[in-house]
C-alpha atoms as a PDB file:
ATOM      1  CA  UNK A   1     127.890  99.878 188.811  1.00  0.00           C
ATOM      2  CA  UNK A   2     130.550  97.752 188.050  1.00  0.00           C
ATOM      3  CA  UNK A   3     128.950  94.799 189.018  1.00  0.00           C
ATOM      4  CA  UNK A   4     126.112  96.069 186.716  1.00  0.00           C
ATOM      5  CA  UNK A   5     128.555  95.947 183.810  1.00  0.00           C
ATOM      6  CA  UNK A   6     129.676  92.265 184.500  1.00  0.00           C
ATOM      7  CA  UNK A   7     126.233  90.911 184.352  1.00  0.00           C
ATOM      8  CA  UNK A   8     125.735  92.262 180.980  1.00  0.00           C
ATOM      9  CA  UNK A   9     128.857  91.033 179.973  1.00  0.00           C
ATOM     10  CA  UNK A  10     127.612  87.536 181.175  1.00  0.00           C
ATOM     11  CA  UNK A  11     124.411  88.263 179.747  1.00  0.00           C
ATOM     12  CA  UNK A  12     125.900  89.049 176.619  1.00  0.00           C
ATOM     13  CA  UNK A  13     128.492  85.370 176.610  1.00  0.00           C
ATOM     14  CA  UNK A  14     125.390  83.545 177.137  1.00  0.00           C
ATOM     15  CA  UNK A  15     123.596  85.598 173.786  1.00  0.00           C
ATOM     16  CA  UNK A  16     126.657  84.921 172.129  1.00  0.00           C
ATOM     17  CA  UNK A  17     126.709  80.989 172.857  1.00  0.00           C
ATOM     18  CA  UNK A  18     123.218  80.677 172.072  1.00  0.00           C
ATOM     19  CA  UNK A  19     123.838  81.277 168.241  1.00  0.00           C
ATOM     20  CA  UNK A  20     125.864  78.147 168.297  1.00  0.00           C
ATOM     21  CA  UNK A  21     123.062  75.899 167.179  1.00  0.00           C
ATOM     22  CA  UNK A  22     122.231  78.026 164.657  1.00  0.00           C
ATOM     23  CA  UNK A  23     125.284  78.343 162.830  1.00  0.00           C
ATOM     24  CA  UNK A  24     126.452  74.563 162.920  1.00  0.00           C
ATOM     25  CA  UNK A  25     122.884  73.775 160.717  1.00  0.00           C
ATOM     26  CA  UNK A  26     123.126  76.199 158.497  1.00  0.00           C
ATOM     27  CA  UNK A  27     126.592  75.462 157.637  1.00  0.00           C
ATOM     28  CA  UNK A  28     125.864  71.632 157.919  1.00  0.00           C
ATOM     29  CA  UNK A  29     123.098  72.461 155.332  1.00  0.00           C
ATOM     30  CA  UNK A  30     126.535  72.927 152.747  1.00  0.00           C
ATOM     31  CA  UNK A  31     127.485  69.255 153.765  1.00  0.00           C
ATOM     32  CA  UNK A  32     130.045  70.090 156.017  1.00  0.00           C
ATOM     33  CA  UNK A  33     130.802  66.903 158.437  1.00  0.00           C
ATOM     34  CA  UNK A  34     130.741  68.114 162.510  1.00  0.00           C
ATOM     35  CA  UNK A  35     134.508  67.202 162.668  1.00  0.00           C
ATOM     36  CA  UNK A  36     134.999  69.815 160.057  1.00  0.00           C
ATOM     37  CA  UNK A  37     132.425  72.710 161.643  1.00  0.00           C
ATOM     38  CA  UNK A  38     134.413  71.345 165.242  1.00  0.00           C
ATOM     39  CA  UNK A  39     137.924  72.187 162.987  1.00  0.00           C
ATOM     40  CA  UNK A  40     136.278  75.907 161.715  1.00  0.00           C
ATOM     41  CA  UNK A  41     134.846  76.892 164.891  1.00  0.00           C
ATOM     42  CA  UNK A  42     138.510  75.887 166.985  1.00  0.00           C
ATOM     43  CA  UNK A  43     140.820  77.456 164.146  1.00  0.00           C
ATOM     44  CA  UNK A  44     138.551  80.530 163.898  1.00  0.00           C
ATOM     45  CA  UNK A  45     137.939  80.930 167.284  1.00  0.00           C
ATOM     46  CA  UNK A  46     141.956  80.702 167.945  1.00  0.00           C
ATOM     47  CA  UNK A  47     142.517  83.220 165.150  1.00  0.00           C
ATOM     48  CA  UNK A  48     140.173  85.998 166.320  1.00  0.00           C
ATOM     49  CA  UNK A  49     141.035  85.501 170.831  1.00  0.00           C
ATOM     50  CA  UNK A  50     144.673  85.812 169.455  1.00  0.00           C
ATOM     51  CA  UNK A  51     144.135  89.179 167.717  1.00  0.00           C
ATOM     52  CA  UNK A  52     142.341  90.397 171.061  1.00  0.00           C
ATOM     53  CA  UNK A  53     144.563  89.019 172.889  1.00  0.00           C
ATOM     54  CA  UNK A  54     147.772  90.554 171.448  1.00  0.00           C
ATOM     55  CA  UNK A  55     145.911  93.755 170.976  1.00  0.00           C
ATOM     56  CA  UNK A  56     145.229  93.862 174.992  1.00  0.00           C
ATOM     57  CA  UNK A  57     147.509  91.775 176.304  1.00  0.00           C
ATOM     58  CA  UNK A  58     151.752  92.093 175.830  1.00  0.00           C
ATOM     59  CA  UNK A  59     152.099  88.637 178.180  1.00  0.00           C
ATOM     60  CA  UNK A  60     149.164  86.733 175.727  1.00  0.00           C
ATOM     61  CA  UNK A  61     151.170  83.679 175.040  1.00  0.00           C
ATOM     62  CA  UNK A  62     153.367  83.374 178.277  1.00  0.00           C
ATOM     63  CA  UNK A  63     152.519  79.741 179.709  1.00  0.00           C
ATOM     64  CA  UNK A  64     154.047  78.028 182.694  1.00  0.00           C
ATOM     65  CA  UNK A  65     155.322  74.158 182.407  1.00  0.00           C
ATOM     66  CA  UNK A  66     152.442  72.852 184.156  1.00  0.00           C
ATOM     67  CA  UNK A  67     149.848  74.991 182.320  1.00  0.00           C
ATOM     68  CA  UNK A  68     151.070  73.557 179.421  1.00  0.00           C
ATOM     69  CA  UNK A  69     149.798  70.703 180.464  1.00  0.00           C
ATOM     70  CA  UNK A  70     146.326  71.849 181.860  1.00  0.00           C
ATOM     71  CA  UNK A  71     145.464  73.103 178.320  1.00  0.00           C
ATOM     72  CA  UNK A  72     146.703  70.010 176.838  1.00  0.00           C
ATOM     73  CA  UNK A  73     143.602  68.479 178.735  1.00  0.00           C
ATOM     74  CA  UNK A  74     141.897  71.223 178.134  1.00  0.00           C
ATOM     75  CA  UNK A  75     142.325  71.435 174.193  1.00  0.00           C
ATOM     76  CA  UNK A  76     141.651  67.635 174.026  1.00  0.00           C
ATOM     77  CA  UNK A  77     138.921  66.876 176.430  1.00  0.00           C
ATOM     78  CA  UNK A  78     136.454  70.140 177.000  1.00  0.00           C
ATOM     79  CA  UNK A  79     136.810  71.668 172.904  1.00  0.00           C
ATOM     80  CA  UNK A  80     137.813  68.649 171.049  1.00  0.00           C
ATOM     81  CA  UNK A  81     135.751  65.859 171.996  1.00  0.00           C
ATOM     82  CA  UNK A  82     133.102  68.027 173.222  1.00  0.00           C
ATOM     83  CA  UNK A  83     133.041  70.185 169.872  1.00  0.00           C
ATOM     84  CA  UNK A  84     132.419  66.690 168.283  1.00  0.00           C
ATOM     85  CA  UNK A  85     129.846  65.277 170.572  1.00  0.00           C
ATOM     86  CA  UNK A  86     128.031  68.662 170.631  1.00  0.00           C
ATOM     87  CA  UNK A  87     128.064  69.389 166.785  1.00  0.00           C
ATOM     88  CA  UNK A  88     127.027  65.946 165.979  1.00  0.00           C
ATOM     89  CA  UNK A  89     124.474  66.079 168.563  1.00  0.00           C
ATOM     90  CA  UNK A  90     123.066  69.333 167.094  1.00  0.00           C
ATOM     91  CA  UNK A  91     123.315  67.682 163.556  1.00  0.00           C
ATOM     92  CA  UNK A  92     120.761  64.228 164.723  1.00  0.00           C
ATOM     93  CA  UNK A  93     118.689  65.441 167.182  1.00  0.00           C
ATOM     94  CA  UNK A  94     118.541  69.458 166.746  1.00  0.00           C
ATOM     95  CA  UNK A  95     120.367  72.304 168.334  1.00  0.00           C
ATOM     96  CA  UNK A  96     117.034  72.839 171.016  1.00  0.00           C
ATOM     97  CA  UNK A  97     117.498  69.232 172.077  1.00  0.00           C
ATOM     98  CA  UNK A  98     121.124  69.403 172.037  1.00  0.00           C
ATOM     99  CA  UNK A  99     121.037  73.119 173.964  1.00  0.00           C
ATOM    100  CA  UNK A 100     118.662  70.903 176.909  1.00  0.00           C
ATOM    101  CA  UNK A 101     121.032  67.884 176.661  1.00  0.00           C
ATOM    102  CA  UNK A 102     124.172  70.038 176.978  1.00  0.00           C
ATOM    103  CA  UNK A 103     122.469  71.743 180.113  1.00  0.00           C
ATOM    104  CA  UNK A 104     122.619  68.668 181.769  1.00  0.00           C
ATOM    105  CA  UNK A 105     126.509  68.717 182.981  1.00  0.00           C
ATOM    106  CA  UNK A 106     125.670  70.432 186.456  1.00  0.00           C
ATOM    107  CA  UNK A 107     124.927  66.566 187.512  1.00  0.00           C
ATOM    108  CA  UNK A 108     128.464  65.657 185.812  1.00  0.00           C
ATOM    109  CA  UNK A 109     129.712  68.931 187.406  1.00  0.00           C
ATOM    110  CA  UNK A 110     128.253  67.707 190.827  1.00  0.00           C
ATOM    111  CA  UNK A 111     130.056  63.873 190.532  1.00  0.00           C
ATOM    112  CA  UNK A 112     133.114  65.293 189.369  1.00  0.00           C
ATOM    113  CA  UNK A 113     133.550  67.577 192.141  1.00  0.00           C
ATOM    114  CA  UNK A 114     132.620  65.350 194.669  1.00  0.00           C
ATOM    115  CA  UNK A 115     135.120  62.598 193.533  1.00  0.00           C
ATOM    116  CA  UNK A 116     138.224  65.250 192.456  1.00  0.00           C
ATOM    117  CA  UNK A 117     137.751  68.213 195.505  1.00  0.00           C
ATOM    118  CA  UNK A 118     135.763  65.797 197.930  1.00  0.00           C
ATOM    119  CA  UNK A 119     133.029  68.468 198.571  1.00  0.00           C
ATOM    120  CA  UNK A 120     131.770  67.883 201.822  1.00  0.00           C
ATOM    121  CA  UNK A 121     128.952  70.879 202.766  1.00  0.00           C
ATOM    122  CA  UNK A 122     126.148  68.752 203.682  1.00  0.00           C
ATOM    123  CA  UNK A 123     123.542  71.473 203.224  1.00  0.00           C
ATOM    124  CA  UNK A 124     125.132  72.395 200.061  1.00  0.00           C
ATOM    125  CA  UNK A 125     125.286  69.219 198.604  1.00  0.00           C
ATOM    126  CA  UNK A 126     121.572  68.294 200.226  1.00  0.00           C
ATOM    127  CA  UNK A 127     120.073  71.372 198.077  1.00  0.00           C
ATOM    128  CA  UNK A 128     122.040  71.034 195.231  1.00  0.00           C
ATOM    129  CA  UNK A 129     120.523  67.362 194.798  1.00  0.00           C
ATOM    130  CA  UNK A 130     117.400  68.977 194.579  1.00  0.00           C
ATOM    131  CA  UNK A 131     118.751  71.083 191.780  1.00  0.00           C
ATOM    132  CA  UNK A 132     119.738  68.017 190.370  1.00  0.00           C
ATOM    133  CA  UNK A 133     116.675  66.617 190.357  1.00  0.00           C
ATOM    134  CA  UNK A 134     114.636  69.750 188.742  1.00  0.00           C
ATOM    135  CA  UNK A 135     117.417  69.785 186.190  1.00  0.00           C
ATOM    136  CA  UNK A 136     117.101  65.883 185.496  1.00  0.00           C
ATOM    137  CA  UNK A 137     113.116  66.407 184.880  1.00  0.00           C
ATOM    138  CA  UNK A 138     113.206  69.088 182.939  1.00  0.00           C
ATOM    139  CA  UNK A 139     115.981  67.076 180.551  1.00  0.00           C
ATOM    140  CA  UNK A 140     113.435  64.216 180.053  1.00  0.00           C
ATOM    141  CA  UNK A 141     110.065  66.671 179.496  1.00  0.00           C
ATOM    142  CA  UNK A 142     112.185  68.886 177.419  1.00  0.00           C
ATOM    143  CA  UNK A 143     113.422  65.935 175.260  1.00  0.00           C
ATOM    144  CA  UNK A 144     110.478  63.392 175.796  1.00  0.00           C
ATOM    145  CA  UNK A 145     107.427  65.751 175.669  1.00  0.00           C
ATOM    146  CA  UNK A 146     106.757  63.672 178.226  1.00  0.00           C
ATOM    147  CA  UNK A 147     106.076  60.440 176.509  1.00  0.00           C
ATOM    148  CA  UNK A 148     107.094  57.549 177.843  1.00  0.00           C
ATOM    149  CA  UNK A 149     107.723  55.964 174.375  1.00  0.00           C
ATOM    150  CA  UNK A 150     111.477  56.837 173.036  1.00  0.00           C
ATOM    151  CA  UNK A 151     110.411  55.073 169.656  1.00  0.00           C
ATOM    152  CA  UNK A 152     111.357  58.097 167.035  1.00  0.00           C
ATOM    153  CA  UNK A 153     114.094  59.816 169.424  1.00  0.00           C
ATOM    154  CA  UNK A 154     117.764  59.144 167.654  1.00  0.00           C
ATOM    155  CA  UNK A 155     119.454  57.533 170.431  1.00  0.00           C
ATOM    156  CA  UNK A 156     123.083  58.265 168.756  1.00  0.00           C
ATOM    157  CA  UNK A 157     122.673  61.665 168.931  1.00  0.00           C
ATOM    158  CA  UNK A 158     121.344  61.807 172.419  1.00  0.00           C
ATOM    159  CA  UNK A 159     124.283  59.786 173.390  1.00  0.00           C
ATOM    160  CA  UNK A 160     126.528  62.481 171.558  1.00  0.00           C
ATOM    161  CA  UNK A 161     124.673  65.162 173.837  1.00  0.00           C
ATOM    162  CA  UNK A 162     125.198  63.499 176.958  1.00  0.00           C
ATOM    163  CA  UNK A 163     129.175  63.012 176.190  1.00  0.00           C
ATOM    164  CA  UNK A 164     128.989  66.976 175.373  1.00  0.00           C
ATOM    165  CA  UNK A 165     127.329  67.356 178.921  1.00  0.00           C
ATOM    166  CA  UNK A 166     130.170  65.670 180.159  1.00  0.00           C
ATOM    167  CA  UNK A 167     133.091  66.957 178.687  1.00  0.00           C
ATOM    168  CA  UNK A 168     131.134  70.563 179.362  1.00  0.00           C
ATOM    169  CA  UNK A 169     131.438  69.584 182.725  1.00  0.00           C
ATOM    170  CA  UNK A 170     135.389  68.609 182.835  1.00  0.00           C
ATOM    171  CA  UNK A 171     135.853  72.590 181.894  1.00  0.00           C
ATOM    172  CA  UNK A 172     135.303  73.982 185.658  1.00  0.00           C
ATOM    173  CA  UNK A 173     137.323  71.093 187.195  1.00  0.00           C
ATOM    174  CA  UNK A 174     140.454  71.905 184.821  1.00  0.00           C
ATOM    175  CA  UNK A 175     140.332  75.459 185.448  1.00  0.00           C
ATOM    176  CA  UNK A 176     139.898  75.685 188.988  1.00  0.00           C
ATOM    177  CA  UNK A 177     143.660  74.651 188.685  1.00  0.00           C
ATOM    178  CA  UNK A 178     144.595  76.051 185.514  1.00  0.00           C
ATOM    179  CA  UNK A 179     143.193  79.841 185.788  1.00  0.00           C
ATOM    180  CA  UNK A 180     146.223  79.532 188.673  1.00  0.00           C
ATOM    181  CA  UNK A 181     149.043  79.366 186.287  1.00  0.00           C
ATOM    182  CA  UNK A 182     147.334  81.531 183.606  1.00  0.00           C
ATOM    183  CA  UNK A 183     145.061  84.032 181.949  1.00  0.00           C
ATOM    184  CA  UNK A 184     141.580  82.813 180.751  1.00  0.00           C
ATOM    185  CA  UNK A 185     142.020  84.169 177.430  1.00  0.00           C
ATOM    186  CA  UNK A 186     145.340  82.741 177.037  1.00  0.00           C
ATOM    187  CA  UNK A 187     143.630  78.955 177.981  1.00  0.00           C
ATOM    188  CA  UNK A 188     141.449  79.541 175.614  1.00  0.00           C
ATOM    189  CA  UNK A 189     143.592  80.222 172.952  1.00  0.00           C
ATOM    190  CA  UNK A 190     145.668  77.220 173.776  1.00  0.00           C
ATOM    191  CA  UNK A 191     142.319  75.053 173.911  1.00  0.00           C
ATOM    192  CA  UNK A 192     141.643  76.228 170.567  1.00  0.00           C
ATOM    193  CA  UNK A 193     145.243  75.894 168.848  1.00  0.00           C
ATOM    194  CA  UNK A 194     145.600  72.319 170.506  1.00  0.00           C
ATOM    195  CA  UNK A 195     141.899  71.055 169.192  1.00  0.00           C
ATOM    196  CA  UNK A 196     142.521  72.682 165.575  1.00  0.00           C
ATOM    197  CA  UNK A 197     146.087  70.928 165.030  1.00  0.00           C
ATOM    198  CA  UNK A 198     144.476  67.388 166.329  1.00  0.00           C
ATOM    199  CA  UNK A 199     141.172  67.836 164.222  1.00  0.00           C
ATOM    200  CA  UNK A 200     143.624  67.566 161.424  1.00  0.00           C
ATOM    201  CA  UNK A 201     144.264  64.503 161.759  1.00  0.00           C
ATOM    202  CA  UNK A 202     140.313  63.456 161.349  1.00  0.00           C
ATOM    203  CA  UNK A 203     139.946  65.808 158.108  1.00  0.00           C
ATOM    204  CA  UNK A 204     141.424  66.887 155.049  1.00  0.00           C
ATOM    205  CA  UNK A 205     142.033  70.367 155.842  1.00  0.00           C
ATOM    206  CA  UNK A 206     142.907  71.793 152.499  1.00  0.00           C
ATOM    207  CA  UNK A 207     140.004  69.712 151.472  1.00  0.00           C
ATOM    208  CA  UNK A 208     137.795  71.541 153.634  1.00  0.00           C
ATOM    209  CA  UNK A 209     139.121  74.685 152.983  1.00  0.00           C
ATOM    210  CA  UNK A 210     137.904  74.440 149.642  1.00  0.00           C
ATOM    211  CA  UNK A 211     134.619  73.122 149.990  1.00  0.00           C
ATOM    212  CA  UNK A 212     133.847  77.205 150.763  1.00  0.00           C
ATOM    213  CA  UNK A 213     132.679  78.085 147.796  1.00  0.00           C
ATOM    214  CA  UNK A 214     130.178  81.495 148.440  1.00  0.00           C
ATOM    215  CA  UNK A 215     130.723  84.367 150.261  1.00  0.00           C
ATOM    216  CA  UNK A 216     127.251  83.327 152.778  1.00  0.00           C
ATOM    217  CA  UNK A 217     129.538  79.781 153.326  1.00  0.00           C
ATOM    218  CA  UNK A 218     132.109  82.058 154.399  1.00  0.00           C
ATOM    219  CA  UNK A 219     129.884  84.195 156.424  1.00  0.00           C
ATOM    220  CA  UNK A 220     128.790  81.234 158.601  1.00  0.00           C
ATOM    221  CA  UNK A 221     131.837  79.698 159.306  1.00  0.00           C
ATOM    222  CA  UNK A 222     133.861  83.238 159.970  1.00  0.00           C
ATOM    223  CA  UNK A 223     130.158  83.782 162.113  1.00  0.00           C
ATOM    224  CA  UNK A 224     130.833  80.069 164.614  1.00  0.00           C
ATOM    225  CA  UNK A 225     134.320  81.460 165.286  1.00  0.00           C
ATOM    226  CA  UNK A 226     134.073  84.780 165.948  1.00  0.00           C
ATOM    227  CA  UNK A 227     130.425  84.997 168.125  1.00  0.00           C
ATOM    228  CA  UNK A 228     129.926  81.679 169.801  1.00  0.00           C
ATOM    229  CA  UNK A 229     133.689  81.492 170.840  1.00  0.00           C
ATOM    230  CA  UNK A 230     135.883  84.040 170.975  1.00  0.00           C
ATOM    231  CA  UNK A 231     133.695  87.051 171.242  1.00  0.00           C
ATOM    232  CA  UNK A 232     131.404  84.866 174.109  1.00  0.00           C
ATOM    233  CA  UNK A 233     134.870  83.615 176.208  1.00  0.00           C
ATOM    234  CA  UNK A 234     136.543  87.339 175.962  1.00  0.00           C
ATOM    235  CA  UNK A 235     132.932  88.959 177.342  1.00  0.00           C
ATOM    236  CA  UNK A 236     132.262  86.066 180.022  1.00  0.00           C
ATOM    237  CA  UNK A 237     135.943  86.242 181.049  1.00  0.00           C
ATOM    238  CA  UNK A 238     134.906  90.522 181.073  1.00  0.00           C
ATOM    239  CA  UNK A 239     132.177  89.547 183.464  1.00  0.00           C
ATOM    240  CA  UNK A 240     134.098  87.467 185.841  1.00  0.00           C
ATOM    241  CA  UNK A 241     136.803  90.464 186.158  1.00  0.00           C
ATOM    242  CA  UNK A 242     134.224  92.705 186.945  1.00  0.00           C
ATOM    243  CA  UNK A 243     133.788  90.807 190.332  1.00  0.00           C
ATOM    244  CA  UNK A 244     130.521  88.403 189.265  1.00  0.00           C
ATOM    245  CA  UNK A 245     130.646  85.552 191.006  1.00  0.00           C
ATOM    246  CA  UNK A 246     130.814  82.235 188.967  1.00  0.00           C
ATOM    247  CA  UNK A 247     127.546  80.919 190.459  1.00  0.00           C
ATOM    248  CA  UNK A 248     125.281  83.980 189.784  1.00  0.00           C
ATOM    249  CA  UNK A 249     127.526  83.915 186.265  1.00  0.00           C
ATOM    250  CA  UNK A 250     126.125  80.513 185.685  1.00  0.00           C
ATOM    251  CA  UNK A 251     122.462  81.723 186.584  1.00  0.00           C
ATOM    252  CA  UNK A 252     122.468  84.846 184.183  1.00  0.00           C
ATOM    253  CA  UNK A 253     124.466  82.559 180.977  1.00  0.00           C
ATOM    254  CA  UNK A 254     121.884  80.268 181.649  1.00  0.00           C
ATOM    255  CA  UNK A 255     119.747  82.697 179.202  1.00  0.00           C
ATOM    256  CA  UNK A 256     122.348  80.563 176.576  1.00  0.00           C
ATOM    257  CA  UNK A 257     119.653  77.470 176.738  1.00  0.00           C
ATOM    258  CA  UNK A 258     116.609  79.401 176.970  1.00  0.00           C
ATOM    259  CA  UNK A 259     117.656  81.696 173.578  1.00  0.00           C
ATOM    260  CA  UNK A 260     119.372  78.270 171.879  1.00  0.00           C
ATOM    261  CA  UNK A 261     115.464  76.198 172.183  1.00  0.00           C
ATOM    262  CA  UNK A 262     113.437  79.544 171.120  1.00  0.00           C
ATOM    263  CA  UNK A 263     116.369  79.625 168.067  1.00  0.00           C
ATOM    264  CA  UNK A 264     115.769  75.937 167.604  1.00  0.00           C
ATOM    265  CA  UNK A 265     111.543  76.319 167.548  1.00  0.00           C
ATOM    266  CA  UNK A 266     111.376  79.328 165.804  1.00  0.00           C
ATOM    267  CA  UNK A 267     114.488  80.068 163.017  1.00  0.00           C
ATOM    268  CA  UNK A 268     115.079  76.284 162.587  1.00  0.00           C
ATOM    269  CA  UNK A 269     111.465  74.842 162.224  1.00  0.00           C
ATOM    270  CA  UNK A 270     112.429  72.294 165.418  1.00  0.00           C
ATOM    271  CA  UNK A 271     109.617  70.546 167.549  1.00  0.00           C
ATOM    272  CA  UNK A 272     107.613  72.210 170.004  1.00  0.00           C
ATOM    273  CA  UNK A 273     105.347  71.859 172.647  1.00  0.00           C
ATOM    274  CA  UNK A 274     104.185  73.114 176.287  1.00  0.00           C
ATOM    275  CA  UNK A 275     105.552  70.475 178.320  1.00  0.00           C
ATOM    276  CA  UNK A 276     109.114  70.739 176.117  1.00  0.00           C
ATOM    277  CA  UNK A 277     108.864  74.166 177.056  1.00  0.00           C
ATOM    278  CA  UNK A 278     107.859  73.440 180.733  1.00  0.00           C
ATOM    279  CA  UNK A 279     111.052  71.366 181.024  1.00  0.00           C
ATOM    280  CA  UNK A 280     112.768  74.227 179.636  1.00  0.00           C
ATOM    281  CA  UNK A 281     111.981  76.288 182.690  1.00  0.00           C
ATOM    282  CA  UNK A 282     112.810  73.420 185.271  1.00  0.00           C
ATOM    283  CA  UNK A 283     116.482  73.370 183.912  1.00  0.00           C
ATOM    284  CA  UNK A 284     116.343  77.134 184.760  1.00  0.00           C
ATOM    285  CA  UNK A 285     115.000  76.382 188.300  1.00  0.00           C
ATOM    286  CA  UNK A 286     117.409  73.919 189.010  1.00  0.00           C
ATOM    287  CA  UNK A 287     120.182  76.654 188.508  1.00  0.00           C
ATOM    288  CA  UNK A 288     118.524  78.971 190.526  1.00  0.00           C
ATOM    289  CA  UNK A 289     117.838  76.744 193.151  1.00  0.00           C
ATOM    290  CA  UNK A 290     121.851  75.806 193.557  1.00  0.00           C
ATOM    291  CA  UNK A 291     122.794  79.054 193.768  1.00  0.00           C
ATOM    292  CA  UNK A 292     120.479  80.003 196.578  1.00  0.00           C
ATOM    293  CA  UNK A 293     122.218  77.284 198.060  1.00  0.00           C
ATOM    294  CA  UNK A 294     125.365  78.603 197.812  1.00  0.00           C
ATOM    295  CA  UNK A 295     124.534  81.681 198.795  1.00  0.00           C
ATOM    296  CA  UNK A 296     122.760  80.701 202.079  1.00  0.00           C
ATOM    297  CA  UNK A 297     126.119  78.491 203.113  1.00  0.00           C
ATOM    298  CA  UNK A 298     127.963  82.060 202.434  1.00  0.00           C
ATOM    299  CA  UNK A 299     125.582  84.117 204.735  1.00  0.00           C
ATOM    300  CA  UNK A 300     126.065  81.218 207.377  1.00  0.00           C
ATOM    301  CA  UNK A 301     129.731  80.946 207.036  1.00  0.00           C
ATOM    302  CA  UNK A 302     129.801  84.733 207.436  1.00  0.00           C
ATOM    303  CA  UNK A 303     127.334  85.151 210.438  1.00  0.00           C
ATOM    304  CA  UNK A 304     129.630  82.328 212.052  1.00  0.00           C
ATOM    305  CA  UNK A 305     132.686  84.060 211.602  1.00  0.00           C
ATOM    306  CA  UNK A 306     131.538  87.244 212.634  1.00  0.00           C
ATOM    307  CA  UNK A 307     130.297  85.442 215.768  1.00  0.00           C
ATOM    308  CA  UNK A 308     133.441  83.938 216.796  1.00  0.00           C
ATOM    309  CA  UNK A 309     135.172  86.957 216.288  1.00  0.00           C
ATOM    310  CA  UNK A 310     133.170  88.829 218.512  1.00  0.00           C
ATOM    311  CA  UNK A 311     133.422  85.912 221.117  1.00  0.00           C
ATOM    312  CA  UNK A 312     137.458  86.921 220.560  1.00  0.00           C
ATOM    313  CA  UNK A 313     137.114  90.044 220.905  1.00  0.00           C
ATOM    314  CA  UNK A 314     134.845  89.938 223.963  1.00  0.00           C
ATOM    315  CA  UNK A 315     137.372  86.884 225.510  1.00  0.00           C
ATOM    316  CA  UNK A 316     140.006  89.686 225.591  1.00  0.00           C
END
């Protein structure tokens, strides 16, 4: 049952993320620049973790030396320059493309890990290159349609989605050392302060402030930083508490790109066609095809262990 719970709160994270897209057009529709959507969605997302977190949490801003500097990185490198990259992405090329390109970080994931924690299962590393693979192919139908010809495709903005990709992927390398010195939430919160303060100094704030000039305006931008960040990072970090296990967590917030194209075709008026939609679904392989990797190596590792210990046992 309780494991129950924390896939719906996963479930729910990845919901929440997919409304992203969304929300940066229509407010870029009001002429906001992505550094200043980047700045609302940071500041608001800071504001509204902060009141959770205070409400739930007496220790919400206690930090460690050394975390200090984890969300320094953090704040800089996986919400700063990827709010950019992703937000102008969405702005040139469309949040379904930019949902696909974004989806492409397990490879990033994958190189990073390799060079940074030297993973060395062969078999998981042999199956997750075929993940890889499925997840590269479905990036190219899903943004090609297939065509071989890239004349028409803005090149800027896929360029922006790739660097999203990548920061996206720096997240699970920082916090596999961070989340040891403190809460997720409290990260977060950091992440968002530190990106807000240095946005800043790319905008006018007061300026920007006061471009808000309707209560819908408002709506929107009170929307990007209460659903698609704090609400989705307080539920996923829910999910993970609940004892769901960060690769099946990836599999089930993986609905995120699935929701984010359908959002893109549908509510946004955005390109579509059956092999975009077939590349779609290979992303979504791909992730189900490295966790059943994982998974396997676990059974192994297990059966092994047991094995030896009855050998142990037995050698008594």
């Amino acid at each position: 049952m309780k494991n129950k719970i924390g896939y719906f709160y996963i479930l729910l994270a990845g919901i929440f993320w997919s409304t992203l897209g969304f929300l940066v057009s229509k407010i870029s529709d009001y002429n906001f620049s992505s550094e200043e959507i980047a700045f609302f969605r940071m500041i608001g997302g800071f504001i509204a973790i902060s009141i959770y977190g205070k409400l739930t949490m007496p220790t919400m801003f206690k930090i460690t030396k050394k975390g200090i500097l984890y969300v320094l990185g953090i704040g800089i490198v996986c919400q700063l320059v990827f709010n950019i990259s992703y937000m102008s992405s969405i702005s040139m090329v469309g949040a379904s493309m930019a949902a696909v390109l974004l989806y492409v970080s397990p490879v990033f994931v994958a190189i990073f890990s390799k060079i940074v924690y030297k993973e060395k299962n062969k078999k998981i590393n042999k199956i997750k290159i075929l993940s890889l693979v499925f997840c590269v192919i479905g990036a190219y139908l899903a943004v090609t349609g297939g065509k071989i010809q890239l004349e028409g495709i803005n090149t800027v903005g896929i360029f922006a989605g790739i660097m999203a990709a990548i920061t996206y992927a720096m997240l699970p390398i920082f916090n596999k050392n961070a989340l040891k010195e403190m809460d997720n939430i409290t990260m977060s919160a950091y992440a968002f302060l530190i990106a807000a303060i240095l946005m800043c100094f790319r905008i006018n704030p007061v300026e920007t402030i006061s471009k808000i000039d309707s209560v819908k305006v408002f709506g929107y931008i009170a929307a990007i930083g209460i659903i698609p960040t704090a609400m989705s990072y307080i539920v996923y970090s829910k999910g993970i508490l609940k004892g769901v296990e960060l690769s099946i967590a990836g599999v089930v917030a993986s609905i995120e790109l699935v929701l984010s194209v359908i959002i893109g075709w549908t509510l946004l008026g955005e390109d579509f066609s059956v092999v975009k939609l077939f590349g779609v679904l290979f992303m979504v392989v791909s992730t189900f095809i490295a966790v059943k990797a994982i998974e396997d190596v676990k059974e192994e590792i297990e059966e092994d262990k047991y094995q030896t210990e009855t050998i142990s046992e037995c050698s008594k």
